[in-house]
N, C-alpha and C. Protein backbone atom coordinates (compact mmCIF):
# COMPACT_ATOMS: atom_id res chain seq x y z
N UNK A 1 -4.37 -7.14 -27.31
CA UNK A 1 -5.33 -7.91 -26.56
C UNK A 1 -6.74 -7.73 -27.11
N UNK A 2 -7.09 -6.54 -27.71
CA UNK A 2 -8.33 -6.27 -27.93
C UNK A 2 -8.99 -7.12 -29.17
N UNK A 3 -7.77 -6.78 -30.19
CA UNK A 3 -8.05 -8.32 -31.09
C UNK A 3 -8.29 -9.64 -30.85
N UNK A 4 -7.71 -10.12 -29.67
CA UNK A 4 -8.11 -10.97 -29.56
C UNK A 4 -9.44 -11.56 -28.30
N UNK A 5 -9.95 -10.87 -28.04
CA UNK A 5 -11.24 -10.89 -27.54
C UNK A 5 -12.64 -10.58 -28.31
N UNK A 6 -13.67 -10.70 -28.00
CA UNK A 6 -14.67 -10.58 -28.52
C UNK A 6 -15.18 -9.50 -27.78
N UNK A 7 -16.74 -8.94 -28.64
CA UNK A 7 -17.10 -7.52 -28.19
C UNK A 7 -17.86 -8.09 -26.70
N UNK A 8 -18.40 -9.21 -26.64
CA UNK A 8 -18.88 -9.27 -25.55
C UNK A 8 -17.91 -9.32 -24.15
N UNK A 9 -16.90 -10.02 -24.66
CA UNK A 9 -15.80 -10.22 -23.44
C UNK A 9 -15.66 -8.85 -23.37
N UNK A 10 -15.30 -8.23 -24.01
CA UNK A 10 -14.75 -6.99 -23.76
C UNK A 10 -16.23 -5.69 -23.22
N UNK A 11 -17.13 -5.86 -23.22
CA UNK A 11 -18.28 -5.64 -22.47
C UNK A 11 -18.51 -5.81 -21.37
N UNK A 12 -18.18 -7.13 -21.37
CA UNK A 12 -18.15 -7.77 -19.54
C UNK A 12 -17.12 -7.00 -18.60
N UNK A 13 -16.05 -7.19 -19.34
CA UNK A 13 -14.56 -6.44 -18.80
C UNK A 13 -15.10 -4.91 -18.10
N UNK A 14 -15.45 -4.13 -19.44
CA UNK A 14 -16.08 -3.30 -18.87
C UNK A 14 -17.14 -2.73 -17.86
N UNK A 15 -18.03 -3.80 -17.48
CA UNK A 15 -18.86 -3.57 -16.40
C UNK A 15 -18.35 -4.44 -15.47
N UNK A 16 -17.93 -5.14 -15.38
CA UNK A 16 -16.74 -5.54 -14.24
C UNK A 16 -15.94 -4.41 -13.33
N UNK A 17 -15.10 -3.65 -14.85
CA UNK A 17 -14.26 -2.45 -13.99
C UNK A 17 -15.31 -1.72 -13.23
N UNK A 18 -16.31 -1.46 -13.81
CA UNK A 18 -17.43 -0.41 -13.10
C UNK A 18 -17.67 -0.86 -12.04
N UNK A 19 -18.18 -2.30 -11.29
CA UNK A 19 -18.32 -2.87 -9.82
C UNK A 19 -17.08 -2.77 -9.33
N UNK A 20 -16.08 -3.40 -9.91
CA UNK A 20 -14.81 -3.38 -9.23
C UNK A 20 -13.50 -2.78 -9.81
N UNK A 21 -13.35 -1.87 -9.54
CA UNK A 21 -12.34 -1.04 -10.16
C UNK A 21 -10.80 -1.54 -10.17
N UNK A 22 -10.25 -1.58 -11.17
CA UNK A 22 -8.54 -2.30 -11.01
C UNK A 22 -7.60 -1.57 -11.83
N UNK A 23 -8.17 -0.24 -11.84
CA UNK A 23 -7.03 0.76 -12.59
C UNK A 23 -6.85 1.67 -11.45
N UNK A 24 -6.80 3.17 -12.15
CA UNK A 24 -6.39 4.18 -11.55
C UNK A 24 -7.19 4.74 -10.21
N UNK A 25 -8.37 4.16 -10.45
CA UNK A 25 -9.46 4.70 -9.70
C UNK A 25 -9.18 3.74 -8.36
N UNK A 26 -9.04 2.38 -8.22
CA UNK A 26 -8.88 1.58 -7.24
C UNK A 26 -7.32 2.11 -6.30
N UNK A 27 -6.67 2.58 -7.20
CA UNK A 27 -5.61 3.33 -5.84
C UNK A 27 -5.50 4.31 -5.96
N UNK A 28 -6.21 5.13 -6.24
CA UNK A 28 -7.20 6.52 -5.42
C UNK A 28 -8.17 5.85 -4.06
N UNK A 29 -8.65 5.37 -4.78
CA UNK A 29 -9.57 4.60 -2.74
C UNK A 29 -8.88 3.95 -2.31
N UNK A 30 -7.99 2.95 -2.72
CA UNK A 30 -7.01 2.54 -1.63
C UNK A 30 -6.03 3.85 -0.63
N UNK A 31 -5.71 4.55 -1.46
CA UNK A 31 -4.27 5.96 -0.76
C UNK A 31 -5.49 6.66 0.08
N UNK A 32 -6.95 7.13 -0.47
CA UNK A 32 -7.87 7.45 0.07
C UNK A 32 -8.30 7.13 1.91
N UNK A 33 -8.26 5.37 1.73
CA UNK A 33 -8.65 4.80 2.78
C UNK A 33 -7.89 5.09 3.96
N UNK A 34 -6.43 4.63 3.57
CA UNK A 34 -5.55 5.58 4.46
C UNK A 34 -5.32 6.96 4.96
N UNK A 35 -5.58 7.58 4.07
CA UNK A 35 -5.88 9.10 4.24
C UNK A 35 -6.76 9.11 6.30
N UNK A 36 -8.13 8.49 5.51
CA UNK A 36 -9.10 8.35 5.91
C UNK A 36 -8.73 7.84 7.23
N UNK A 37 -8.27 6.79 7.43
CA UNK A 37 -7.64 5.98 8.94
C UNK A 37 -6.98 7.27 10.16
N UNK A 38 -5.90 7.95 9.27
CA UNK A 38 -4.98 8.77 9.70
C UNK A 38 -5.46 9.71 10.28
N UNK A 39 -6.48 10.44 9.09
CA UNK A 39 -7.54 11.49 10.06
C UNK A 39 -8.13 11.23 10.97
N UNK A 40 -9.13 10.04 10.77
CA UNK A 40 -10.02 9.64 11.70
C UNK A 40 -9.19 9.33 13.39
N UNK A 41 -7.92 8.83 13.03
CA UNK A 41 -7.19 8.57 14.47
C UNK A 41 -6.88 9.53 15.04
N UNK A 42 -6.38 10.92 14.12
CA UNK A 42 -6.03 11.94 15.25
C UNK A 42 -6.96 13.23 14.93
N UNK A 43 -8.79 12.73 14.67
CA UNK A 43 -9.35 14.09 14.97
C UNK A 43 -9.88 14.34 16.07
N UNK A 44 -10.63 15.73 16.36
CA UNK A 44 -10.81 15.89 18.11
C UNK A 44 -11.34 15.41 18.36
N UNK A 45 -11.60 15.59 19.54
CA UNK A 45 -12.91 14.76 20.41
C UNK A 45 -14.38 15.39 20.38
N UNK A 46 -15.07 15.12 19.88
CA UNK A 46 -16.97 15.47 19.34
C UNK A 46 -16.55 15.71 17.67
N UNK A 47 -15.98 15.42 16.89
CA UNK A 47 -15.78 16.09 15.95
C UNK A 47 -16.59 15.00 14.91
N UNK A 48 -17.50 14.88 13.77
CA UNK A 48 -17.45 13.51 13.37
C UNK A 48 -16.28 12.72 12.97
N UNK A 49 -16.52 11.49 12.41
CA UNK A 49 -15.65 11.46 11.17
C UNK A 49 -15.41 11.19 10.50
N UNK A 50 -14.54 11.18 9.59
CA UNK A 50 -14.44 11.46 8.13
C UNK A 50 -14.25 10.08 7.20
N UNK A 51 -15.52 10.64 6.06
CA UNK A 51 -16.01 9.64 5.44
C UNK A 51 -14.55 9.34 3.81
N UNK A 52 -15.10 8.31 3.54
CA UNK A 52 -14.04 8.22 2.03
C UNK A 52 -14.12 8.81 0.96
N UNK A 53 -15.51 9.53 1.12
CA UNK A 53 -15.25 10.16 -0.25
C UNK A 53 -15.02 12.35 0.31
N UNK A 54 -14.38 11.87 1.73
CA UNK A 54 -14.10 13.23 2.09
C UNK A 54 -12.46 12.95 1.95
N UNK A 55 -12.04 12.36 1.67
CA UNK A 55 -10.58 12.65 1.64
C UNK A 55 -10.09 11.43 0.06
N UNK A 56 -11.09 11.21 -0.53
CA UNK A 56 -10.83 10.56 -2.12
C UNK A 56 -10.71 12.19 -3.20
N UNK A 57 -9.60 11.77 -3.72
CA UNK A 57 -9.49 12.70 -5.31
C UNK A 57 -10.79 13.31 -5.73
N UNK A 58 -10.85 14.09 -6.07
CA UNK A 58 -11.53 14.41 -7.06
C UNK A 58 -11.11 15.66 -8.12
N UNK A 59 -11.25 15.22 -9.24
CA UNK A 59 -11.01 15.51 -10.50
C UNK A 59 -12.15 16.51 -11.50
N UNK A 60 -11.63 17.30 -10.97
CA UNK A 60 -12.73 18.68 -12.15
C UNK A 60 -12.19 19.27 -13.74
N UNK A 61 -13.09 19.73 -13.89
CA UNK A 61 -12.46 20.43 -15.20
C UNK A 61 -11.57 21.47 -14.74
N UNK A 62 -10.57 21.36 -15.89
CA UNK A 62 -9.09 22.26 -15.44
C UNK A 62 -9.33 23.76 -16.30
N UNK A 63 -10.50 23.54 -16.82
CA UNK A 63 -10.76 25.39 -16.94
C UNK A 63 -10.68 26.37 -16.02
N UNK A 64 -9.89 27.26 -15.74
CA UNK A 64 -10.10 28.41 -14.57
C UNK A 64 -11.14 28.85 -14.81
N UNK A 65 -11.88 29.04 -13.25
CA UNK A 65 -13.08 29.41 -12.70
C UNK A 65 -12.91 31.01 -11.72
N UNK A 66 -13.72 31.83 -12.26
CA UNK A 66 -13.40 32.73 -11.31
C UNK A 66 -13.92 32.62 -10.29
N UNK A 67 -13.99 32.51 -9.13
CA UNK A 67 -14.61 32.64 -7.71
C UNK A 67 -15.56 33.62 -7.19
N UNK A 68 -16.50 33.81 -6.79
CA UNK A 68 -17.30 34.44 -5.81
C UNK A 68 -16.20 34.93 -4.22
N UNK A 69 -16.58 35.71 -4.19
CA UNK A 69 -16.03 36.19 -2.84
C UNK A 69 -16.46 35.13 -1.84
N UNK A 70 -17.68 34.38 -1.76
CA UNK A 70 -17.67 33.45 -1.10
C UNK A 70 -17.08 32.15 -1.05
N UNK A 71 -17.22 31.66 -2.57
CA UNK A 71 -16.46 30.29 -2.81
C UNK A 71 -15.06 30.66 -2.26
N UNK A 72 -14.52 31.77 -2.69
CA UNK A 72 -12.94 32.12 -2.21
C UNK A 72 -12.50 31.99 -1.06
N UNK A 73 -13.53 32.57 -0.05
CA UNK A 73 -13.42 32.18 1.39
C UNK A 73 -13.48 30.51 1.88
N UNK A 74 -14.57 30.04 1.24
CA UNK A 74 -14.81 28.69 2.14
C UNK A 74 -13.60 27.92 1.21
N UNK A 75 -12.94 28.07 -0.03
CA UNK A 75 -12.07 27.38 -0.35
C UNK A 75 -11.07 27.25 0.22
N UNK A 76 -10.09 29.03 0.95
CA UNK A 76 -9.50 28.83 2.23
C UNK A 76 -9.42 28.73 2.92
N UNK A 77 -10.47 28.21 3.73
CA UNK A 77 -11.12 27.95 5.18
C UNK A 77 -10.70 26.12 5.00
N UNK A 78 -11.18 25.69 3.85
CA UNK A 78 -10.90 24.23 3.63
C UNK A 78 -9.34 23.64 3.76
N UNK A 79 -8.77 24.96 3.34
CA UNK A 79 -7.22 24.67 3.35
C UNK A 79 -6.35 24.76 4.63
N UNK A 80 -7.31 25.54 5.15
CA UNK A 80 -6.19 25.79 6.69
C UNK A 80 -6.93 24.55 7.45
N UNK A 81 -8.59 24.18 6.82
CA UNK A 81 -8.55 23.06 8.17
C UNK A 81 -8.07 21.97 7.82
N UNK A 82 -7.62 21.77 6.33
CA UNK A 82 -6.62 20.36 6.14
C UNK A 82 -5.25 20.76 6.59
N UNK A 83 -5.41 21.83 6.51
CA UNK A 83 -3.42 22.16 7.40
C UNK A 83 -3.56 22.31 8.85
N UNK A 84 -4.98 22.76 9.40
CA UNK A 84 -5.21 21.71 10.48
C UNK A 84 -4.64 20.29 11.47
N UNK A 85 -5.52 19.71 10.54
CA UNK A 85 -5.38 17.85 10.72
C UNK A 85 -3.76 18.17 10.54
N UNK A 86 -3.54 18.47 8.90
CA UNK A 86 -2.31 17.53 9.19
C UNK A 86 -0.74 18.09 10.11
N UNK A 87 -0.94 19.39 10.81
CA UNK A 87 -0.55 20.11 11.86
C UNK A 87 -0.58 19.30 13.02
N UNK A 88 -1.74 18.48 13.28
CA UNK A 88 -1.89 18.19 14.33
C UNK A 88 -1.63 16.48 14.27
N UNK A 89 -1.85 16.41 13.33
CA UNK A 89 -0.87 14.61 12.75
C UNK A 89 0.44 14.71 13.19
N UNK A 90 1.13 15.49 12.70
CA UNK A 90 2.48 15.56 12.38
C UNK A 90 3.04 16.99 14.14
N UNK A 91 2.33 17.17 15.06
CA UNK A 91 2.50 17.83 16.09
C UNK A 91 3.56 18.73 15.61
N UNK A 92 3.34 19.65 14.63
CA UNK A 92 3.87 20.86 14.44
C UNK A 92 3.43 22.37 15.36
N UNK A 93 4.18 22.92 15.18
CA UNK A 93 3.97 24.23 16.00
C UNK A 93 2.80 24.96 15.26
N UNK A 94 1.80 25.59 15.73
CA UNK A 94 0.21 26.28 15.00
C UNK A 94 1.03 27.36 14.68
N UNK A 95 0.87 27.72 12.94
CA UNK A 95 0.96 28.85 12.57
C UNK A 95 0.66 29.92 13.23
N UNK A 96 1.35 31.28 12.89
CA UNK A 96 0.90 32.49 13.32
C UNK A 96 -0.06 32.73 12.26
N UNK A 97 -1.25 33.70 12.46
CA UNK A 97 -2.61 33.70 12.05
C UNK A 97 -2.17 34.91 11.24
N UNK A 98 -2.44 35.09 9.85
CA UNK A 98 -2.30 36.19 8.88
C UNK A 98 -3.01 36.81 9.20
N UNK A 99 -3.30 38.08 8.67
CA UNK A 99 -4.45 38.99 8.91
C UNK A 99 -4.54 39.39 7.39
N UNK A 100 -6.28 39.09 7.39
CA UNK A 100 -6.63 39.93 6.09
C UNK A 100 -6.49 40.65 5.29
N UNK A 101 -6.38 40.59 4.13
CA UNK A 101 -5.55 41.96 3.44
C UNK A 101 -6.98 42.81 3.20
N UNK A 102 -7.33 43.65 3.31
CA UNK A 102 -8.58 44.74 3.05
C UNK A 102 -8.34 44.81 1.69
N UNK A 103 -9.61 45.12 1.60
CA UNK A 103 -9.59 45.66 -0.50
C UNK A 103 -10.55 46.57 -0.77
């Protein structure tokens, strides 16, 4: 296809995808949006809620990072409150609460 277009068509194409996305990125915000519906229907009551780019992909560099004792914490704090929601989506029984391992 590329042969047979010109550099400008193929320019346009490109800032086209950028306003309107029609690859990989457009069903990431589509699966996103839903995400988004699902939470928003069963979070508590005063709680805000949740925007699209709180429950859209995101994609980092896959270099391991060592953590701060802090990042480490709020990273599992993030995980139990998405096991949270989806605990309370899916009306599962609330985990029993681990206890800290000391170090």
């Amino acid at each position: 296809m590329l042969s047979e277009i010109s550099m400008r068509q193929f320019a346009e194409w490109q800032a086209y995808a950028q306003l309107e996305p029609f690859d990989e990125e457009r069903d990431d915000l589509r699966a996103a949006s839903i995400v988004q519906t699902l939470l928003n229907l069963h979070r508590k009551k005063g709680r805000p809620a949740y925007k699209l780019k709180d429950c859209a992909l995101r994609f980092v560099d896959a270099t391991p990072k060592v953590l701060t004792q802090k990042e480490a914490e709020e990273s599992r704090n993030q995980v139990l409150k998405a096991m949270d929601v989806l605990m309370t989506i899916y009306n599962a029984p609330e985990p029993k609460k681990v206890k800290k391992a000391s170090r």
